[in-house]
Structures are given as C-alpha cells and as structure tokens.
Protein backbone atom coordinates (compact mmCIF):
# COMPACT_ATOMS: atom_id res chain seq x y z
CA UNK A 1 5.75 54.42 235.82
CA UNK A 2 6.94 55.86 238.98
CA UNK A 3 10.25 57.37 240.76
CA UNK A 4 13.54 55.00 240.12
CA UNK A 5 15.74 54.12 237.80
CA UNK A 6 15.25 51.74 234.49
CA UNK A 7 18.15 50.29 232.27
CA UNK A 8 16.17 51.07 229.08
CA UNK A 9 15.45 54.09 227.61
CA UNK A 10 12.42 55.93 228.92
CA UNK A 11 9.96 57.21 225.96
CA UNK A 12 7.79 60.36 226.99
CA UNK A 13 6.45 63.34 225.21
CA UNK A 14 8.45 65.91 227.81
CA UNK A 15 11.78 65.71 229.57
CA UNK A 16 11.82 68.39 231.77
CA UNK A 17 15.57 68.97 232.68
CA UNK A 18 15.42 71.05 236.23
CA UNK A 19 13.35 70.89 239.42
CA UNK A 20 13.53 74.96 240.05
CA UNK A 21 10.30 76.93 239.83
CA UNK A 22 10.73 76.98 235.82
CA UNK A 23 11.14 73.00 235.72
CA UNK A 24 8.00 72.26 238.40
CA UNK A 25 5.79 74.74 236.18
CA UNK A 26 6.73 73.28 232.79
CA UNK A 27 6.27 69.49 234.20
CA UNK A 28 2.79 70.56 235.91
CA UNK A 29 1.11 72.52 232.59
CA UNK A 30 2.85 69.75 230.29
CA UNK A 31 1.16 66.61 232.74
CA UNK A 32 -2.00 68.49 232.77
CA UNK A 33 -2.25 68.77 229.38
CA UNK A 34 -2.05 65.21 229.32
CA UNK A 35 1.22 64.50 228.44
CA UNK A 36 3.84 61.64 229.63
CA UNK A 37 6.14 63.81 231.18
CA UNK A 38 9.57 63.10 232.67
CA UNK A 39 11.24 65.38 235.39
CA UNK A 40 15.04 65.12 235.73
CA UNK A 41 16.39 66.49 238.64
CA UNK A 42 20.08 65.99 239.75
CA UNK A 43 19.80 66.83 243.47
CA UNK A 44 19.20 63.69 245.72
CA UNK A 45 16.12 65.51 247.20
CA UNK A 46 15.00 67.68 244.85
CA UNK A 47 12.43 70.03 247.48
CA UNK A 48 16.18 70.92 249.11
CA UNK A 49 17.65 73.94 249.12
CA UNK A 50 21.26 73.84 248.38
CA UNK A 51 22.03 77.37 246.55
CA UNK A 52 21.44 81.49 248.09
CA UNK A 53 17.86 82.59 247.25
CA UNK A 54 15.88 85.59 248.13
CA UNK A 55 12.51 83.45 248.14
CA UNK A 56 10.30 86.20 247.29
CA UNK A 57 7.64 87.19 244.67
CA UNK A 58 8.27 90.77 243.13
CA UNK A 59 6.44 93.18 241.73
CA UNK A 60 2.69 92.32 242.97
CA UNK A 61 1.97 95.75 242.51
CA UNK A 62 2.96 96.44 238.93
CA UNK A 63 3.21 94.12 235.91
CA UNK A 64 6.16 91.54 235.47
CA UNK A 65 6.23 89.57 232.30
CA UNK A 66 3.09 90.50 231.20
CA UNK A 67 1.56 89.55 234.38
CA UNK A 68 0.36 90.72 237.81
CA UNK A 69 1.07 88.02 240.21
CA UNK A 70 -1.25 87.64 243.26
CA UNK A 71 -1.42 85.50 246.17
CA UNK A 72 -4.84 84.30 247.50
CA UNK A 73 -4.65 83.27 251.01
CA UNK A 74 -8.07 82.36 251.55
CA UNK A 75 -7.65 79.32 249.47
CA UNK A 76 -3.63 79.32 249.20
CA UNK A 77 -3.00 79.54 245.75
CA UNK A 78 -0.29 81.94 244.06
CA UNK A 79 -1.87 82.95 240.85
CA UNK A 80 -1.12 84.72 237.84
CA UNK A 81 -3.98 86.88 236.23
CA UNK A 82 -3.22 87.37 232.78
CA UNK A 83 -2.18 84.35 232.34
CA UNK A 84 -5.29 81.95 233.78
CA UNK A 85 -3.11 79.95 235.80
CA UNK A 86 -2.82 79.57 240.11
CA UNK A 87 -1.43 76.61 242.06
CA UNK A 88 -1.71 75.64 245.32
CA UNK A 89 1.55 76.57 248.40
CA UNK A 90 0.03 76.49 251.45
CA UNK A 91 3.08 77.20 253.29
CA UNK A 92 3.70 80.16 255.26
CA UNK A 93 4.10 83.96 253.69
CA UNK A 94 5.09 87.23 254.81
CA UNK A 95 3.90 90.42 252.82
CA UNK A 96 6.41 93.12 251.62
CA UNK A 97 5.16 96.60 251.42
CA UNK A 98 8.59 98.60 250.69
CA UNK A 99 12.38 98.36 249.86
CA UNK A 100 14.50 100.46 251.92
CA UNK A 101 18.34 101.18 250.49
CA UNK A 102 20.79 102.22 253.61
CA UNK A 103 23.50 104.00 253.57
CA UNK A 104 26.62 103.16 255.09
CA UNK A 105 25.79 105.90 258.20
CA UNK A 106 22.35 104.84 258.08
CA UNK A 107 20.77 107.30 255.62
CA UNK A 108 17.44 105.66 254.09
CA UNK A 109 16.14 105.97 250.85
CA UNK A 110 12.64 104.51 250.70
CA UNK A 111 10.86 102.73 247.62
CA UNK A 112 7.43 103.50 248.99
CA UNK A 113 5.94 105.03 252.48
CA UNK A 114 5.93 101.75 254.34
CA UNK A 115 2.92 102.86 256.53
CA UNK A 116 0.71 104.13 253.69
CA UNK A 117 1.82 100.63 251.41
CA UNK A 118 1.14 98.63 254.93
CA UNK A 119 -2.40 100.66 255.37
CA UNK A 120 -3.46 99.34 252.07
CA UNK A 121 -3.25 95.63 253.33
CA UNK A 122 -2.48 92.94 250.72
CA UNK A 123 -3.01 95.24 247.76
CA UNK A 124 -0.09 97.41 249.36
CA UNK A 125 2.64 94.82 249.23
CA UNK A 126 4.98 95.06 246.49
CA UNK A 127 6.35 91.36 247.12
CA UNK A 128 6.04 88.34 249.30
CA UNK A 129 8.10 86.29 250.77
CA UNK A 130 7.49 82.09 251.16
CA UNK A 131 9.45 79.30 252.20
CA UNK A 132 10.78 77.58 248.96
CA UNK A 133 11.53 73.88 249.90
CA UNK A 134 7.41 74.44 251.22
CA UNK A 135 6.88 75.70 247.71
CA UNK A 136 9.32 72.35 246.09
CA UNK A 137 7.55 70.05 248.14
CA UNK A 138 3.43 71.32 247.36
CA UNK A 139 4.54 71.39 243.81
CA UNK A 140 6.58 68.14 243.54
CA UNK A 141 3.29 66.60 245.30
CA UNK A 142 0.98 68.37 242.93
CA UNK A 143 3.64 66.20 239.65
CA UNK A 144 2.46 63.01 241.58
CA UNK A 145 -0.78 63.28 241.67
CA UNK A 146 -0.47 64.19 237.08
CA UNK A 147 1.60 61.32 236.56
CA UNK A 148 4.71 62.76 236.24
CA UNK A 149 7.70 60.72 236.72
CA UNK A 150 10.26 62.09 238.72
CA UNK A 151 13.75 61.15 238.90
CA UNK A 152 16.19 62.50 241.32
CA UNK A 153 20.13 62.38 241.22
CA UNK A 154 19.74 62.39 237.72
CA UNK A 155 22.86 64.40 236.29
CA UNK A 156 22.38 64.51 231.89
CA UNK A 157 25.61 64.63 230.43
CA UNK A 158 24.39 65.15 226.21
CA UNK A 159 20.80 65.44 224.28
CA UNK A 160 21.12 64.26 220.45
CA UNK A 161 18.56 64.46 217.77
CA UNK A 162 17.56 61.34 215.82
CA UNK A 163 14.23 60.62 213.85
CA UNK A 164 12.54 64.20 215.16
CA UNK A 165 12.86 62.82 219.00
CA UNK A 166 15.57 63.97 221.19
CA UNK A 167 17.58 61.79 223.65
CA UNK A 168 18.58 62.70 227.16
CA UNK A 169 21.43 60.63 228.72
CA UNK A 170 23.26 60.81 231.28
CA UNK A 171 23.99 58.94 235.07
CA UNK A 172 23.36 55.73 233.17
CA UNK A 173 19.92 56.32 232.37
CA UNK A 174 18.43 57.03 228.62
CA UNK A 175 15.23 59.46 227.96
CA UNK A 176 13.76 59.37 224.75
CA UNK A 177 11.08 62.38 224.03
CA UNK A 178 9.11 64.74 221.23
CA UNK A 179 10.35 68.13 223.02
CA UNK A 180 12.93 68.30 226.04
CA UNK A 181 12.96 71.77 227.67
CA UNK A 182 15.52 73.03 229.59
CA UNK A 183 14.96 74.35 232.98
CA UNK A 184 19.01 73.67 234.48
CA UNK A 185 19.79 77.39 235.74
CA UNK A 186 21.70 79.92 235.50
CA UNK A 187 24.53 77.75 234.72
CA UNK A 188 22.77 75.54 231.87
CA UNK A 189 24.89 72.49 230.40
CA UNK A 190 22.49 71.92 227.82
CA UNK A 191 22.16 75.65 226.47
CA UNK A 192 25.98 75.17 226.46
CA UNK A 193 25.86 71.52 224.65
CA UNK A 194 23.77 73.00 222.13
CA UNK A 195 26.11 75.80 221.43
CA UNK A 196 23.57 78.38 222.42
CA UNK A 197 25.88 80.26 224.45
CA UNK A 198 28.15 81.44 221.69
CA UNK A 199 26.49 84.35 220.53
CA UNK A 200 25.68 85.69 224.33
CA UNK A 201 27.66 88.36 225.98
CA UNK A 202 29.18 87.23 229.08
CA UNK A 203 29.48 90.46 231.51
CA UNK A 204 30.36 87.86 234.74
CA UNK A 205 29.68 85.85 237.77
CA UNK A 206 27.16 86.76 240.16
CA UNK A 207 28.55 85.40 243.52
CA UNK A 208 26.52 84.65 246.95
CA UNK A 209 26.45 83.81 250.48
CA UNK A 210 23.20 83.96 252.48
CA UNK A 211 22.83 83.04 256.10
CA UNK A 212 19.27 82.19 257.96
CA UNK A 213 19.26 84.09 260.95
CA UNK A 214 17.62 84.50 264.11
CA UNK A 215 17.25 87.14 267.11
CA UNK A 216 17.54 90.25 264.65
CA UNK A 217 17.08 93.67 266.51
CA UNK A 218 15.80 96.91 264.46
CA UNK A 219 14.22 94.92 261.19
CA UNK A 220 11.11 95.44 260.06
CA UNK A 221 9.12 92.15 259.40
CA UNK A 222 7.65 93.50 256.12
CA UNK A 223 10.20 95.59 254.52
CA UNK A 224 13.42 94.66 252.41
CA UNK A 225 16.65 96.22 253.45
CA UNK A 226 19.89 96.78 251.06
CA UNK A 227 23.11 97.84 251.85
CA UNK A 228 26.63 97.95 249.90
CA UNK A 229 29.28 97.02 251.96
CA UNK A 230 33.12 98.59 250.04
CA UNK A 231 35.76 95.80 251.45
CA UNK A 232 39.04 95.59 251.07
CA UNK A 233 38.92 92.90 248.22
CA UNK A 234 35.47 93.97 246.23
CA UNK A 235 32.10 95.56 247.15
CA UNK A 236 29.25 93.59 248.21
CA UNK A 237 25.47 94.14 248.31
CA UNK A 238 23.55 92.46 251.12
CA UNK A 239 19.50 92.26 250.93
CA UNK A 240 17.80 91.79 254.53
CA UNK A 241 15.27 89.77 253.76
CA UNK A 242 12.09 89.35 256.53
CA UNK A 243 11.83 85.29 256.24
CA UNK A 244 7.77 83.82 255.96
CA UNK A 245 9.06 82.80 259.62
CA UNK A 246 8.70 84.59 262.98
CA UNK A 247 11.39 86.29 263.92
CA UNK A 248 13.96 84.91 261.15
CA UNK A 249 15.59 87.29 258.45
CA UNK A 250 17.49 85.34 255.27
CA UNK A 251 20.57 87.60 254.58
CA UNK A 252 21.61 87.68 251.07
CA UNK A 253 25.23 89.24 250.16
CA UNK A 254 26.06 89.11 246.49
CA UNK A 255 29.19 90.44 244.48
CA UNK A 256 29.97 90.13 240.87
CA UNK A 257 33.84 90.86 241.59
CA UNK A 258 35.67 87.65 241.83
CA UNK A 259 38.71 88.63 243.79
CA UNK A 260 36.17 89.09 247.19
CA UNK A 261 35.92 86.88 250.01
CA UNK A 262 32.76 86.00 250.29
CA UNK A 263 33.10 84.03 253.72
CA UNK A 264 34.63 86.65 255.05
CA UNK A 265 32.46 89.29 253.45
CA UNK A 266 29.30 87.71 255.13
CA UNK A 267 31.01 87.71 258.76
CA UNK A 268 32.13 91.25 258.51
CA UNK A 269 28.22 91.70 257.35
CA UNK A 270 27.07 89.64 260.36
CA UNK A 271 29.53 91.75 262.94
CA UNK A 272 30.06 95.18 261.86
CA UNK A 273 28.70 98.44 260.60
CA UNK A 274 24.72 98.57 261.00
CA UNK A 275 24.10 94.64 259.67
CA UNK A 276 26.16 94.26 262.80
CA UNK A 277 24.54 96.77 264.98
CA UNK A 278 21.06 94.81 263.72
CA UNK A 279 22.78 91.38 264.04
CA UNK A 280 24.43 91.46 267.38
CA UNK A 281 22.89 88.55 268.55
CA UNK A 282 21.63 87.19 266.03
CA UNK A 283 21.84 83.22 265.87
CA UNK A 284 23.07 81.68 262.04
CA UNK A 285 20.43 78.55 261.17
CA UNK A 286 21.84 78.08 257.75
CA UNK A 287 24.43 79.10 255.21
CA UNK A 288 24.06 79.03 251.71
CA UNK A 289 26.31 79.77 248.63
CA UNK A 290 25.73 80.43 245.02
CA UNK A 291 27.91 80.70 241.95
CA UNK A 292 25.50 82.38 238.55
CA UNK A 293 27.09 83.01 235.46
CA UNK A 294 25.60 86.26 233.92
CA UNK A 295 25.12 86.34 230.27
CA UNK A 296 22.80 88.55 228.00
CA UNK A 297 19.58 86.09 227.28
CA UNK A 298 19.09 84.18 224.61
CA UNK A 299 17.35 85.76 221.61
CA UNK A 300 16.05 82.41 220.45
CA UNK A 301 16.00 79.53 223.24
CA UNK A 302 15.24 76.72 220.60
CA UNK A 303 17.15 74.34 218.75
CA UNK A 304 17.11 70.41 218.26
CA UNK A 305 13.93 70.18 219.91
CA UNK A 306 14.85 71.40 223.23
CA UNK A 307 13.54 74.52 224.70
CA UNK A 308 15.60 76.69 226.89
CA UNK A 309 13.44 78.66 230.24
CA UNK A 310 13.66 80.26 232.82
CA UNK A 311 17.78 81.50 234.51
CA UNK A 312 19.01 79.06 231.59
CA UNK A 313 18.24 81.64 228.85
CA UNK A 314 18.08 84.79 230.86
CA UNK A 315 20.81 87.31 232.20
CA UNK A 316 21.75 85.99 235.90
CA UNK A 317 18.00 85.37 236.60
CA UNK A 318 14.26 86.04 235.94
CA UNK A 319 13.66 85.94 239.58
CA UNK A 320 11.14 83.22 240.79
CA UNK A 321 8.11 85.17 239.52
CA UNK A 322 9.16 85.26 235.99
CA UNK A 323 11.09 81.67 236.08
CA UNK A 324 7.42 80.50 236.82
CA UNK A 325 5.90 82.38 234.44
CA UNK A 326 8.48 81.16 231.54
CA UNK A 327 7.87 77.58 233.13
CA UNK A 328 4.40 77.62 233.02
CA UNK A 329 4.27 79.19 229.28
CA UNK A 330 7.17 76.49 228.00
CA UNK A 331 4.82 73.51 229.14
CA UNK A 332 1.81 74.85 227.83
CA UNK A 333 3.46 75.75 224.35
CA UNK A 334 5.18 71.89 223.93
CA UNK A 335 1.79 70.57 224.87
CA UNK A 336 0.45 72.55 221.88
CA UNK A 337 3.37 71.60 219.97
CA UNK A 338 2.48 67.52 221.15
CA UNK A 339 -0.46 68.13 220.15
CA UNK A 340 -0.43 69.06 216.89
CA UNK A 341 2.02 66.80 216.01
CA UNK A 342 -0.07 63.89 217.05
CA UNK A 343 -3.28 65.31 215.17
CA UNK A 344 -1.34 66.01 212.06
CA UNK A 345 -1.08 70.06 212.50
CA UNK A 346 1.55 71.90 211.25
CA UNK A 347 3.17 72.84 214.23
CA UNK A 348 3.32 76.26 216.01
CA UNK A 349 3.63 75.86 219.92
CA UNK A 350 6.99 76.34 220.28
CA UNK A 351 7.04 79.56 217.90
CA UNK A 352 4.21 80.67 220.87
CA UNK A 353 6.38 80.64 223.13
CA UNK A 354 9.43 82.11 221.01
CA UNK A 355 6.91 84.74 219.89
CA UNK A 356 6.16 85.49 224.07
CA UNK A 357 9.92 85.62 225.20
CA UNK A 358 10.35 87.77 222.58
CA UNK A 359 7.70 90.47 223.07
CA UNK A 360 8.16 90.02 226.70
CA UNK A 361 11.40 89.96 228.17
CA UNK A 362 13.85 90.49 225.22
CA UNK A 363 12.11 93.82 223.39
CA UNK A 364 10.58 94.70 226.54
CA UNK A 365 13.03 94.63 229.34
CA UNK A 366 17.20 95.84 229.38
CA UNK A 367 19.22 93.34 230.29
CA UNK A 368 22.07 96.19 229.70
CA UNK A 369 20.13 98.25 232.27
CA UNK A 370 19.56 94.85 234.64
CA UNK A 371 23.57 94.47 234.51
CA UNK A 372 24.01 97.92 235.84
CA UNK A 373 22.40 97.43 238.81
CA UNK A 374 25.42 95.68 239.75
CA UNK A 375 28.10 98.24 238.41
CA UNK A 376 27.89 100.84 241.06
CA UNK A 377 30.80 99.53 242.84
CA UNK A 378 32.86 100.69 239.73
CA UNK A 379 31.32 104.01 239.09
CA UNK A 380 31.20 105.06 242.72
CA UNK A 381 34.54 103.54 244.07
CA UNK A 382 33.99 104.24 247.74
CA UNK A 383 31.65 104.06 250.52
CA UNK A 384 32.60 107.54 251.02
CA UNK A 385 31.18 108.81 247.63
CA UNK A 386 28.10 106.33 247.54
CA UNK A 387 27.24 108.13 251.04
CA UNK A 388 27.23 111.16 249.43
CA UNK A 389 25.29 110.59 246.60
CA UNK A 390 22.53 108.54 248.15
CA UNK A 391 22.63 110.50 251.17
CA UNK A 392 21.32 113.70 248.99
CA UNK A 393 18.30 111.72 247.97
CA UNK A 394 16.20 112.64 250.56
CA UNK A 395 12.33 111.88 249.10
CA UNK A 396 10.36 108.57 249.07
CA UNK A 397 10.79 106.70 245.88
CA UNK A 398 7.77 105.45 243.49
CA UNK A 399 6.77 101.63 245.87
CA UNK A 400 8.60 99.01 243.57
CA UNK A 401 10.53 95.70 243.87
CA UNK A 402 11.39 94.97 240.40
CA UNK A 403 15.02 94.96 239.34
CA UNK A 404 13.97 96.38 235.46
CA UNK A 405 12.61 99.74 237.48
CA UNK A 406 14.83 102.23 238.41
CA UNK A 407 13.37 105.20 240.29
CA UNK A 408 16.72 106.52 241.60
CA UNK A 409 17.72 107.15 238.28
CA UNK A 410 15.32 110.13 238.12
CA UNK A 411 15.69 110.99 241.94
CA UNK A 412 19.53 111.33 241.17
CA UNK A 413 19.08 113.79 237.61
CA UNK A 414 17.45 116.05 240.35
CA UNK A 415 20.37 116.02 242.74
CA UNK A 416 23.15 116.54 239.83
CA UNK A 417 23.30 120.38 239.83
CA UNK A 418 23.87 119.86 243.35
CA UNK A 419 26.90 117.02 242.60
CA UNK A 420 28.20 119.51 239.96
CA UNK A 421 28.26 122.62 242.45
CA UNK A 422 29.47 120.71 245.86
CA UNK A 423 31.40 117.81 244.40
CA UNK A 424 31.99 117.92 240.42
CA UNK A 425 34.42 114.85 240.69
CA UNK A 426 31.58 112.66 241.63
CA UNK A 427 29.13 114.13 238.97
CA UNK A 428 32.27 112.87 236.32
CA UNK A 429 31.82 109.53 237.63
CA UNK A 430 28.25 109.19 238.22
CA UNK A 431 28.38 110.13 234.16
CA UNK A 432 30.20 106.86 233.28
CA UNK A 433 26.49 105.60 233.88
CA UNK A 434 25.58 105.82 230.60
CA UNK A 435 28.48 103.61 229.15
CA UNK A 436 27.06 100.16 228.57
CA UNK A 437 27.32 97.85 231.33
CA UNK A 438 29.95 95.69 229.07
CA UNK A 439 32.20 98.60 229.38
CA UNK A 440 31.61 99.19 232.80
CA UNK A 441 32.31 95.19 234.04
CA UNK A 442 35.06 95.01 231.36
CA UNK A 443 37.83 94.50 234.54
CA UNK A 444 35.58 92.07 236.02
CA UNK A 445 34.96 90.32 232.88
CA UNK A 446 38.80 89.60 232.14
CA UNK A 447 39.14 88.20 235.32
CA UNK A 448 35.73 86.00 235.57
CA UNK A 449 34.75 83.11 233.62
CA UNK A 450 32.00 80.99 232.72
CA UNK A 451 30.16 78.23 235.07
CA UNK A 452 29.05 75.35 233.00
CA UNK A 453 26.82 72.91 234.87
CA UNK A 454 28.39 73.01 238.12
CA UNK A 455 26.63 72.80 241.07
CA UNK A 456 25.53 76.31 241.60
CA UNK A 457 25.84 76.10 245.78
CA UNK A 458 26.48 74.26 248.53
C-alpha cells in the first residue's frame, strides 16, 4: 500500500494518529517491529511547520525521562542511551552550553559558566538546537523505507471499539486496527472523544508567537536567552533561541494570560527594551503562532485500545526530547502487545508502557511545579519587583535546561533575609509560591478555556 486515499476501510495492526516527534517515533519502532502500520496526519505536508516551537533537545547533560539523550555527529544520529534506540537527522545543529535569564535592565542570571560549559565541547552543552521540518522530513523518509503508509490531510473525527479492533474515521476515509495510539498534541480530539479529559485539571492556555529572524546584534550563537516582558494587557516570556542556522535566532514569546495581544506583544519584543536593542535590524523570515491547552497529564493514557503519548497526555508539553521518548516507548509496547496477541500470549505491552509513564513522568516529575514556571507574572506583578528580585541573584546557577529543575528556587531562599530586611512586601508575595499552581492561575483559569482539536497554529 502506499500514500493516497482508498474508499474501503484500511486494516493494519497500528494507526498512528499524529506526525509530531511522538507520532514519527511510534510509526518507526511499530514498522520495525514488523507491523502494518498506518500514519494519519492532517496537515497537507506533514514535514511543515505550521505551529511556535523552540526546536531544541534539553537536558543532554542530566537525565530526562529516564534517559540521557546524545547526539552523534560523526554518523548523524540523535540517540537515546538507556533506551537502545538512535535515528538518523542529518540536518544542521547548533550546541547549547547555558541558559541566561535577563532582567528587564539587563541583569543576567546564568544557568552555567558559558565558557567553562563551551570548554568542555559537546559534553558541555546542555541542549541542541536542529531544524525540525529537516528532522520531519529524515524521519518521514526513514516510515517509507518500513512500509509505513502515510496519509496526509487526514483529519479523524471518532474511534469506536467493535470485535477487540478499533476504527478510525474521519475525512471520508475508514482505518480498521489492533491498537491506535494517539500522538494529536497538546490539543488531543481523541483523548477528548474518549472522555479522558474529565478527570484532568485544566490550569489554562499556553499562548505563542515566534518569529525567525535575521541580522541579530549582541546574541550569543550557543546560549538561550529569556526575558519577561510586563505589558499593558498580560506578561509575556520570550526565549532567544540561536537557530541550527548562521546568523538566524527563532524568537519564542509565550503567555498563559488570555486577555494579551500577542501580535502586538511580539512587535513591542522585536522594537523595544533590550530584544529591541538586540533586534534593531533584525530581518523577520517567518511567523508562527500556537494555541496549547494545559492540563495535568493523564494518570492512565489507555482505554478502548487506543494509547494516548506524547503533549496529548502531558501538561502543555513533554518537550521534543521526551515526546520522542514516549513515541518511541508507545510503538515498541503495541508491537509487544501485537505480538502476543498473534502468538496467543496473554497480553502485557501496553501495561509496559502504562507501568513506564507511570514511574517516569507522573511519580517522578511535578506537573504542579512545571505549571509554576508560568505563574510568576501573578506572584511578582511588575517588572519593577521581578528586577529586584532577580537582580539580587548575583551567582551562576547549577548548567541546566530542563523545565522540572529549578535552581533559582534555592538561589532565591538565600536572598530572602535580604527581601525581608530591604523590601518585606515582596518577600509576602514571593511566599504565595508555595500555593499550588491551581490557586495561583485560578484568574486565568476562569477566563481561559479548553482547545479541542483545533489547529494549534498558523
């Protein structure tokens, strides 16, 4: 079978709903187990970028899902140790050796001393950056050459359950499989068709607008910059992202506060303040937008034979590292499931992989802790205040890009006698910390509202 479209149903042993990094890693482990796998994608192209993205692997230089992620350049293959698996992106790459947070005045606070991280070569970086239609197209090429069947434009509207197969059906087309899994985003209509989403807390809606640029002045090409920007309508946090690309930076501002502008957030990023003073002439090659709605994950992403990975049962995201790694387990765990179905085993694949999100990402990470990362617009209220605060911390922070670590939390119980003596207002505030991030988005929340399969950008 090949691309198109057939009037009759399909039969496989895998849909994969979902051409993100979760879907291409499911379909590639399923087809290489030997499976007849199906890809559904409902993007015309499916290597095409239509949604914000930072494009980067975190945490190479700590564990993330139970894995250290590595990219070997001598043969081009991004692999993940504990795990036994690589594939191949030969497309270009830019090493990241430290996060720097800025201050409104320009006051940095430094996850790692970028010369000492640089110094240390490949084994210093603490990310890496790629190009991801590169990494769409190398992977879509790698489903061709294991059989899978891919089929664009493909929007599914309901899965049912009949005779221990499930159905996928939707722009006219019928897919008939053992297992389906799942791999739709952030904004998952199946994990909503199946009623999964009921017993998740929704906190809100992270919302983006990222720009390619070109001609930046005072970036570093290996280091990630963040700023908070306080506007008139909402606060917004923009990541400066060095692109795998000479001279190009992919500018990332995101805000979970629904009343903001974000078209007019990203020009006042692109014109004023220090993005401006770094973006004077800087050219805009692409804009990108992005709608996620932020949940707490799914505690068991299984029901009807369908499978639930990656953003689709995770709060906001897993970021690409981890979508991979919960696409790559899913497909290997419903070709064990296949498997022992077809041999007469009791089956136990999927209750692998149930058993791995478990241990971890649910008992292992906190998503309540991952949620406050975005609530520091509502415990420090001004730009004033957060350049106080930040402004005090005045060492270099433990190297780290991984949104579960929080270094600054320490750095800033060292600074509090200092809060309590010189500003004892802000101390009161920087206390509301330890509220629950449900509490601390509760305004937000009444005002924001699911996104249910919609296109998730532009």
């Amino acid at each position: 079978m090949s691309e198109g479209k057939r009037a009759m149903t399909k039969l496989y042993d895998a849909i994969v709903v979902g051409a993100g990094p979760a879907g291409l890693l499911a379909a590639k482990a399923a087809a290489e187990n030997g499976l007849n796998v199906a890809l559904l994608e409902r993007k015309k192209q499916p290597e095409r970028m239509h949604r914000s993205c930072g494009q980067t692997l975190i945490s190479m230089n700590e564990y993330y899902f139970g894995n250290l992620v590595n990219y070997n350049s001598r043969d081009k293959l991004i692999c993940f140790s504990s795990d036994g698996f690589s594939f191949r992106y030969d497309g270009p790459v830019q090493n990241i050796y430290n996060l720097a947070i800025y201050t409104p005045k320009g006051h940095p606070v430094e996850f790692g001393n970028l010369e000492s991280q640089r110094g240390k070569g490949d084994f210093g970086r603490v990310g890496l950056t790629f190009d991801k239609e590169e990494l769409s197209r190398s992977l879509l090429s790698e489903l061709r050459k294991c059989h899978v069947d891919i089929f664009p434009h493909t929007y599914i509207e309901r899965t049912i359950i009949r005779n221990d197969r499930v159905y996928a059906e939707g722009s006219g087309q019928s897919f008939e499989g053992s297992y389906l899994i799942a791999a739709d985003g952030s904004n998952s209509k199946i994990a909503h068709y199946l009623g999964l989403n009921q017993s998740r807390i929704f906190y809100c809606n992270a919302i983006g607008i990222s720009y390619y640029v070109s001609n930046v002045v005072g970036l570093r090409p290996d280091q990630v910059v963040r700023t908070s920007n306080y506007l008139p309508d909402g606060a917004v946090r923009t990541y400066f992202v060095p692109r795998p690309i000479e001279g190009e930076f992919n500018i990332v501002c995101v805000t979970v506060d629904p009343r903001c502008d974000m078209k007019a957030a990203g020009e006042i990023v692109l014109k004023e303040g220090l993005s401006g003073k770094w973006l004077a002439k800087a050219r805009v090659l692409r804009t990108f937008t992005a709608v996620a709605s932020c949940y707490s994950p799914i505690q068991t992403p299984y029901k009807d034979r369908v499978l639930v990975i990656g953003d689709a049962a995770g709060t906001q995201e897993l970021e690409i590292t981890g979508a991979m790694l919960s696409g790559w387990k899913a497909g290997q765990a419903v070709s064990t499931a296949v498997l022992e179905n077809k041999i007469g085993m009791e089956s136990s694949g999927v209750n692998q992989y149930l058993s791995w999100w478990k241990k971890t990402y649910i008992d292992f990470y906190s998503y309540d802790a991952f949620m406050k990362g975005n609530c520091f617009p509502y415990i420090l209220t001004n730009g004033d205040e957060y350049e106080y605060v930040f402004g005090l911390l005045r060492e270099t922070l433990p190297a780290t890009w991984n949104p579960y670590s929080s270094p600054t939390a320490e750095a800033m119980r060292r600074v509090m006698p200092v809060i309590q003596q010189e500003r004892p207002e802000v101390l009161a505030k920087l206390l509301r910390r330890k509220l629950p991030a449900t509490e601390l988005l509760a305004d937000i929340t009444k005002i924001s509202k699911p996104v249910i399969g919609e296109d998730e950008g532009t």
